[in-house]
N, C-alpha and C. Protein backbone atom coordinates (compact mmCIF):
# COMPACT_ATOMS: atom_id res chain seq x y z
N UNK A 1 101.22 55.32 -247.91
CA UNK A 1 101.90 54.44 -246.99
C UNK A 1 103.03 53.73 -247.71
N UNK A 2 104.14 53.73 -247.29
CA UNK A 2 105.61 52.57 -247.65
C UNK A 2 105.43 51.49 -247.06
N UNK A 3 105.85 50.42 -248.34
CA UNK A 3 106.22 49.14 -247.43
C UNK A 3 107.32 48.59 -248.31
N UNK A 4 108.24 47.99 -247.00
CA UNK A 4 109.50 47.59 -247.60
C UNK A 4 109.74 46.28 -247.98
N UNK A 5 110.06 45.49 -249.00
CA UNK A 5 110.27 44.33 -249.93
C UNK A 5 111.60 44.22 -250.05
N UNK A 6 112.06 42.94 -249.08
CA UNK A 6 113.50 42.61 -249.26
C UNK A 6 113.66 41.29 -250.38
N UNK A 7 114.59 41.24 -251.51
CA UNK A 7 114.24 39.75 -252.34
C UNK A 7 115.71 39.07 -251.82
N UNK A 8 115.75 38.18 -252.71
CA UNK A 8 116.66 37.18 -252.23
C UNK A 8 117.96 37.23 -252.08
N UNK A 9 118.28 38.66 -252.89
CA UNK A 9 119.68 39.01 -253.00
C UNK A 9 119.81 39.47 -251.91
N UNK A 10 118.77 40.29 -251.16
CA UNK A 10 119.02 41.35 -249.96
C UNK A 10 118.73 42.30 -250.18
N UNK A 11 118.94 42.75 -251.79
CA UNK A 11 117.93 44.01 -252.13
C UNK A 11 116.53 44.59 -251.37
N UNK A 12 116.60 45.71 -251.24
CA UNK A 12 114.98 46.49 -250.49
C UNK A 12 114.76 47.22 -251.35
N UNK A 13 113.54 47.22 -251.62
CA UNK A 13 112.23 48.12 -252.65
C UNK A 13 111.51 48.92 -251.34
N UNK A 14 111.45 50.02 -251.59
CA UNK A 14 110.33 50.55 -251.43
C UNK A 14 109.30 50.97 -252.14
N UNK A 15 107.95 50.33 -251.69
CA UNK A 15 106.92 50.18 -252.54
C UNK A 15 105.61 50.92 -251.90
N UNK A 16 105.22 52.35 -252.69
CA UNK A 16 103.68 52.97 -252.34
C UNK A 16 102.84 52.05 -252.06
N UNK A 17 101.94 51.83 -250.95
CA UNK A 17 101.01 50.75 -250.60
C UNK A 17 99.64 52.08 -250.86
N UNK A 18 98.96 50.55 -250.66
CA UNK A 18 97.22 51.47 -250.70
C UNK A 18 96.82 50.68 -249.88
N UNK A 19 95.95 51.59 -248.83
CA UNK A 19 95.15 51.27 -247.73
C UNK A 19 93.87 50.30 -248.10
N UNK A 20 93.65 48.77 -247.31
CA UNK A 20 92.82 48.53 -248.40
C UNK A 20 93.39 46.98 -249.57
N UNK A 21 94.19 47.03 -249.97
CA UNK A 21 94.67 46.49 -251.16
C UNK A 21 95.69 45.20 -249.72
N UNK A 22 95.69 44.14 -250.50
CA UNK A 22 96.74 42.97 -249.73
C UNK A 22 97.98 43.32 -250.20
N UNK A 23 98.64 43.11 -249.36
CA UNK A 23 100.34 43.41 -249.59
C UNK A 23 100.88 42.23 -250.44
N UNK A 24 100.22 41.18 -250.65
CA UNK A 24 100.60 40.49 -252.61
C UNK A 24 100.24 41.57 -253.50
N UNK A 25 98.86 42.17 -253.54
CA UNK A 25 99.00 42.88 -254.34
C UNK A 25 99.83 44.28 -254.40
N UNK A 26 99.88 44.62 -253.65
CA UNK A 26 100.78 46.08 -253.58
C UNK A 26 102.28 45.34 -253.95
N UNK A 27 102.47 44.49 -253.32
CA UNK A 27 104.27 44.08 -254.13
C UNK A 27 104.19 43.73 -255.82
N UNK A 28 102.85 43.08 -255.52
CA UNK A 28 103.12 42.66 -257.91
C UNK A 28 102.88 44.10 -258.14
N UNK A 29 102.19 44.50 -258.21
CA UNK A 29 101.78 46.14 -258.43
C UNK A 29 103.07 46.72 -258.42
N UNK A 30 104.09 46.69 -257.37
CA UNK A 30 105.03 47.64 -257.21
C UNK A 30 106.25 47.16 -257.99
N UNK A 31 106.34 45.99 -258.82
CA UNK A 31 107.10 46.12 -259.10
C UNK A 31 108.50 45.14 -259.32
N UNK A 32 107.89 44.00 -257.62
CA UNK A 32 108.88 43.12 -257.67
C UNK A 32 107.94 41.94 -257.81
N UNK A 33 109.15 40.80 -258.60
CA UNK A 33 108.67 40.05 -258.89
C UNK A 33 108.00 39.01 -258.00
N UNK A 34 106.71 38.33 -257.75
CA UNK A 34 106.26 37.77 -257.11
C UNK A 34 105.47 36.61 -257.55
N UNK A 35 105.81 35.14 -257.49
CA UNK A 35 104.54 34.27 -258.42
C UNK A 35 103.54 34.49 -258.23
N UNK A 36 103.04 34.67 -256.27
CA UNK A 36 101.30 34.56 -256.53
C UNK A 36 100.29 34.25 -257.54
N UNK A 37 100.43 32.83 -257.31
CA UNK A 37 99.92 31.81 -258.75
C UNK A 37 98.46 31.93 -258.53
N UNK A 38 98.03 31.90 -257.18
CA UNK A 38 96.24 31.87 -257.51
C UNK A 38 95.47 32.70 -257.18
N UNK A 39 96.71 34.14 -257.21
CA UNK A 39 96.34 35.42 -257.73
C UNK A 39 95.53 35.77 -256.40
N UNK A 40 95.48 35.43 -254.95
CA UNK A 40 95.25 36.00 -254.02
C UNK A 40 94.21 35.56 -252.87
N UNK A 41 93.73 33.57 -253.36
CA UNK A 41 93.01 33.30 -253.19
C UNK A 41 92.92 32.18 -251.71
N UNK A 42 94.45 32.32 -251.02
CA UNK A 42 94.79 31.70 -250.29
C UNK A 42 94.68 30.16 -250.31
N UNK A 43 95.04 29.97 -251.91
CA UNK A 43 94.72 28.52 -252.29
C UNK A 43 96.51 27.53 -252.50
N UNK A 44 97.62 28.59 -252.30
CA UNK A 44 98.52 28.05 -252.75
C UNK A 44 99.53 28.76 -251.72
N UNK A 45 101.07 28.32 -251.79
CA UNK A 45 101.93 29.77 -250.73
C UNK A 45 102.85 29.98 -252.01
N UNK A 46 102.40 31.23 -252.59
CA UNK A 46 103.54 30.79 -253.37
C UNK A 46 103.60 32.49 -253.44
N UNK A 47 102.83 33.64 -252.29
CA UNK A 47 103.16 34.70 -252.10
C UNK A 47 103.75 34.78 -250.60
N UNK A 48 104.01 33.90 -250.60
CA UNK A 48 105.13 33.36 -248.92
C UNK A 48 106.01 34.44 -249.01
N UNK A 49 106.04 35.30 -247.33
CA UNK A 49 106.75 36.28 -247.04
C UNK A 49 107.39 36.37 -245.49
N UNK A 50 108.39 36.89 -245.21
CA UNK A 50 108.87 36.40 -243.89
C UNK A 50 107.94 38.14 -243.37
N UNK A 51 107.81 38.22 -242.58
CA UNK A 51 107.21 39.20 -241.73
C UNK A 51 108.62 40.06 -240.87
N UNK A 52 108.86 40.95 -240.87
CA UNK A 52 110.07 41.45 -239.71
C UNK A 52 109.20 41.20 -238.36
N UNK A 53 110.67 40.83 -237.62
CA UNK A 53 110.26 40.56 -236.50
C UNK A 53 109.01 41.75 -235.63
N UNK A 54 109.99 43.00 -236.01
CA UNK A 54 108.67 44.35 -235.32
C UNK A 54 107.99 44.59 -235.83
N UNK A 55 107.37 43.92 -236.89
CA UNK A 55 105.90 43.90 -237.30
C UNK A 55 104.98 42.77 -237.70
N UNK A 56 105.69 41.28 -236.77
CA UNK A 56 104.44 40.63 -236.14
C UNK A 56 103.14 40.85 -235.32
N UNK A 57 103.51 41.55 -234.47
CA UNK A 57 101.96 41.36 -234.12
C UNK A 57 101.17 42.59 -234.74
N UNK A 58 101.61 43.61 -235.48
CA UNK A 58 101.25 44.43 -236.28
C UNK A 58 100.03 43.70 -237.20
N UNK A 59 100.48 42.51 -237.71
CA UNK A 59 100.17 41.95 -238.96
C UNK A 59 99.04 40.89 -238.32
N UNK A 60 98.84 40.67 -237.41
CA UNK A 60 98.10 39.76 -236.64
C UNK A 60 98.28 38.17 -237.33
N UNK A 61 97.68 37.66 -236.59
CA UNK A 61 97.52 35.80 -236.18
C UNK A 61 97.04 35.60 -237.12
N UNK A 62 97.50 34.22 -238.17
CA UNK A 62 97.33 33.57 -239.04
C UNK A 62 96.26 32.61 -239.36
N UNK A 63 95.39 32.78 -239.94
CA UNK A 63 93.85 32.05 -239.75
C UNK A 63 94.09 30.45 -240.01
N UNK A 64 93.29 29.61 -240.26
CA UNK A 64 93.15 28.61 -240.18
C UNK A 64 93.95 28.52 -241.17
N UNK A 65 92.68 28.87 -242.70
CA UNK A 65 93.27 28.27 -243.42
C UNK A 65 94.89 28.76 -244.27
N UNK A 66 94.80 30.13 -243.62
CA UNK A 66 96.71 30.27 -244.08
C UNK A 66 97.43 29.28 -243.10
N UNK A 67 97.22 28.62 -242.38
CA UNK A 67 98.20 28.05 -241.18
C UNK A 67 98.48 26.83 -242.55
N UNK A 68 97.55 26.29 -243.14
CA UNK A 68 97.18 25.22 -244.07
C UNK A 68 97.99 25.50 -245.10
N UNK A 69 97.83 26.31 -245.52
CA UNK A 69 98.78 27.15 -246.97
C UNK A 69 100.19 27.00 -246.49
N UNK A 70 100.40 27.74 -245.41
CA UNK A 70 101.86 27.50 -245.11
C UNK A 70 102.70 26.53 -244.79
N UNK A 71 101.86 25.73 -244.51
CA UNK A 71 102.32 24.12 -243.88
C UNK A 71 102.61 23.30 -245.38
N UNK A 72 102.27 24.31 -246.69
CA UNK A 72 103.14 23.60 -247.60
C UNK A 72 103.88 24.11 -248.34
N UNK A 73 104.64 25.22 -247.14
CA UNK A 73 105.53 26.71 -247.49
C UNK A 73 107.04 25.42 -247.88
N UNK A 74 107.72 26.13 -248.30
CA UNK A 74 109.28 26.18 -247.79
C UNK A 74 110.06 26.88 -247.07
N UNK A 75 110.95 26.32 -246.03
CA UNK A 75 111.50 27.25 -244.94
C UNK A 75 110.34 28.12 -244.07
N UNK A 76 109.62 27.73 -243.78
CA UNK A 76 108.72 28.18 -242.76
C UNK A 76 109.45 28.42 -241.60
N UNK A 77 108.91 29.96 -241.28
CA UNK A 77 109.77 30.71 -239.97
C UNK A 77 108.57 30.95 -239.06
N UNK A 78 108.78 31.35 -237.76
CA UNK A 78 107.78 32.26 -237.07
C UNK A 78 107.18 33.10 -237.87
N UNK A 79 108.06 34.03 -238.51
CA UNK A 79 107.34 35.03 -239.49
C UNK A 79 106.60 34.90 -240.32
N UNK A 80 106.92 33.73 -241.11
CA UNK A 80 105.98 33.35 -242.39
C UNK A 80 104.69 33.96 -242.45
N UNK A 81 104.02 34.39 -243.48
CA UNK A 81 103.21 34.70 -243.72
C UNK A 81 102.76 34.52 -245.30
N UNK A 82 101.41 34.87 -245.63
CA UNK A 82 100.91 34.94 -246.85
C UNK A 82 100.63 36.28 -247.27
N UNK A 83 101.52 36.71 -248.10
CA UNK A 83 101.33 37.95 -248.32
C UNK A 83 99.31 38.20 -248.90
N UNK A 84 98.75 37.51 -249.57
CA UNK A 84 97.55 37.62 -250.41
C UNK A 84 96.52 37.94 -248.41
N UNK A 85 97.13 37.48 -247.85
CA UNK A 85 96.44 37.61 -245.89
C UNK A 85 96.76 38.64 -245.45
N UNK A 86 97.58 39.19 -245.70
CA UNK A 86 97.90 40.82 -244.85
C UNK A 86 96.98 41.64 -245.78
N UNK A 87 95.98 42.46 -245.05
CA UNK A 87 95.34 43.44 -245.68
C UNK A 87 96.23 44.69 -244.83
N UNK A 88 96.45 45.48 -246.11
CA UNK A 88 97.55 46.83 -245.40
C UNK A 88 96.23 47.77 -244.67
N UNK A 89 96.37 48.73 -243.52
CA UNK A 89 96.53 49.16 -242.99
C UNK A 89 96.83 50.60 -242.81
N UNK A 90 96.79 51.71 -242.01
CA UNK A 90 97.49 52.78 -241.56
C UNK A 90 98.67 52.35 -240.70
N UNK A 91 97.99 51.15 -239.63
CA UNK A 91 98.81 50.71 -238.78
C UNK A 91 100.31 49.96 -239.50
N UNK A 92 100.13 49.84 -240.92
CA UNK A 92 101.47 49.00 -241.26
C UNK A 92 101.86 49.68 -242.21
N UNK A 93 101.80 51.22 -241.81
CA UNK A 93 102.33 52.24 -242.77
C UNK A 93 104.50 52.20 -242.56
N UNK A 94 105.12 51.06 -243.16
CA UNK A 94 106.12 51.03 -242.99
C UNK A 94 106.92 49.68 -242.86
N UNK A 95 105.80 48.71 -243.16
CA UNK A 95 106.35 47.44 -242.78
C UNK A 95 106.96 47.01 -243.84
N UNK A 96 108.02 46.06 -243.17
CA UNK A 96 108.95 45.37 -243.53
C UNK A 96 108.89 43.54 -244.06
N UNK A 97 109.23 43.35 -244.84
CA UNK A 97 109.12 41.84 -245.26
C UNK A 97 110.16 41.53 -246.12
N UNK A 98 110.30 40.22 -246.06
CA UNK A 98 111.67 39.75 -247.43
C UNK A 98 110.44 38.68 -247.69
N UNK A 99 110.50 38.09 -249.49
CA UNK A 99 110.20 37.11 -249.76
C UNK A 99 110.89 36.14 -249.75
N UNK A 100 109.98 35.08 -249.40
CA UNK A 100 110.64 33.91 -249.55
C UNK A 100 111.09 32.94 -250.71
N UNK A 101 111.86 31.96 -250.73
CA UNK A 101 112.34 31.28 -252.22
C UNK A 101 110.88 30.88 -252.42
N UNK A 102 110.30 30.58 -252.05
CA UNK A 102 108.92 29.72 -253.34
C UNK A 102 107.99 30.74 -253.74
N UNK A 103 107.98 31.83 -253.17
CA UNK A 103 107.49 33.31 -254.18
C UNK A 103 108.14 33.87 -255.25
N UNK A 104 109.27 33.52 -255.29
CA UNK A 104 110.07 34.42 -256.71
C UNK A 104 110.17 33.78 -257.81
N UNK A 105 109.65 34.42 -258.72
CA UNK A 105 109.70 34.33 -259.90
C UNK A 105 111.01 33.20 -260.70
């Protein structure tokens, strides 16, 4: 499965995902730089990712406690998300995301 990683320049990665694995980890894995400081534990946002618009509801509704995490995002969009919360999928064989400034390195 591909998933696409836009960074701050605008640059896109395409990055081999594994079915299974959170899309924090498939992006450090792949390559681009990502802080994910507490390494996946939904304790911090600091793998904050905007979601493309056509693959919100792909990615489903944000649980409690990511709503919590994000509420001490920067630039929080509709999209926002926690990357360490998306578990990839068949269904998100292709999705799209840019990180946000308080994920990059």
């Amino acid at each position: 499965m591909k998933v696409h990683v836009t960074d701050l320049e605008g640059k896109t990665k395409e990055i081999e995902g594994t079915i299974g694995w959170t899309l924090m980890e498939v992006i450090r894995d792949g390559g681009v730089a990502i802080k994910a400081e507490c390494g996946g534990a939904c304790a911090c946002a600091t793998c904050h990712v905007y979601v493309s618009d056509e693959w919100m509801e792909q990615t489903g509704e944000r649980t409690e406690e990511e709503e919590d995490m994000i509420d001490l995002a920067l630039d929080v969009q509709d999209g926002s998300r926690l990357a360490c919360q998306i578990e990839l999928t068949e269904a998100l064989d292709g999705l799209k995301v840019s990180l946000a400034r308080d994920a990059v390195l």
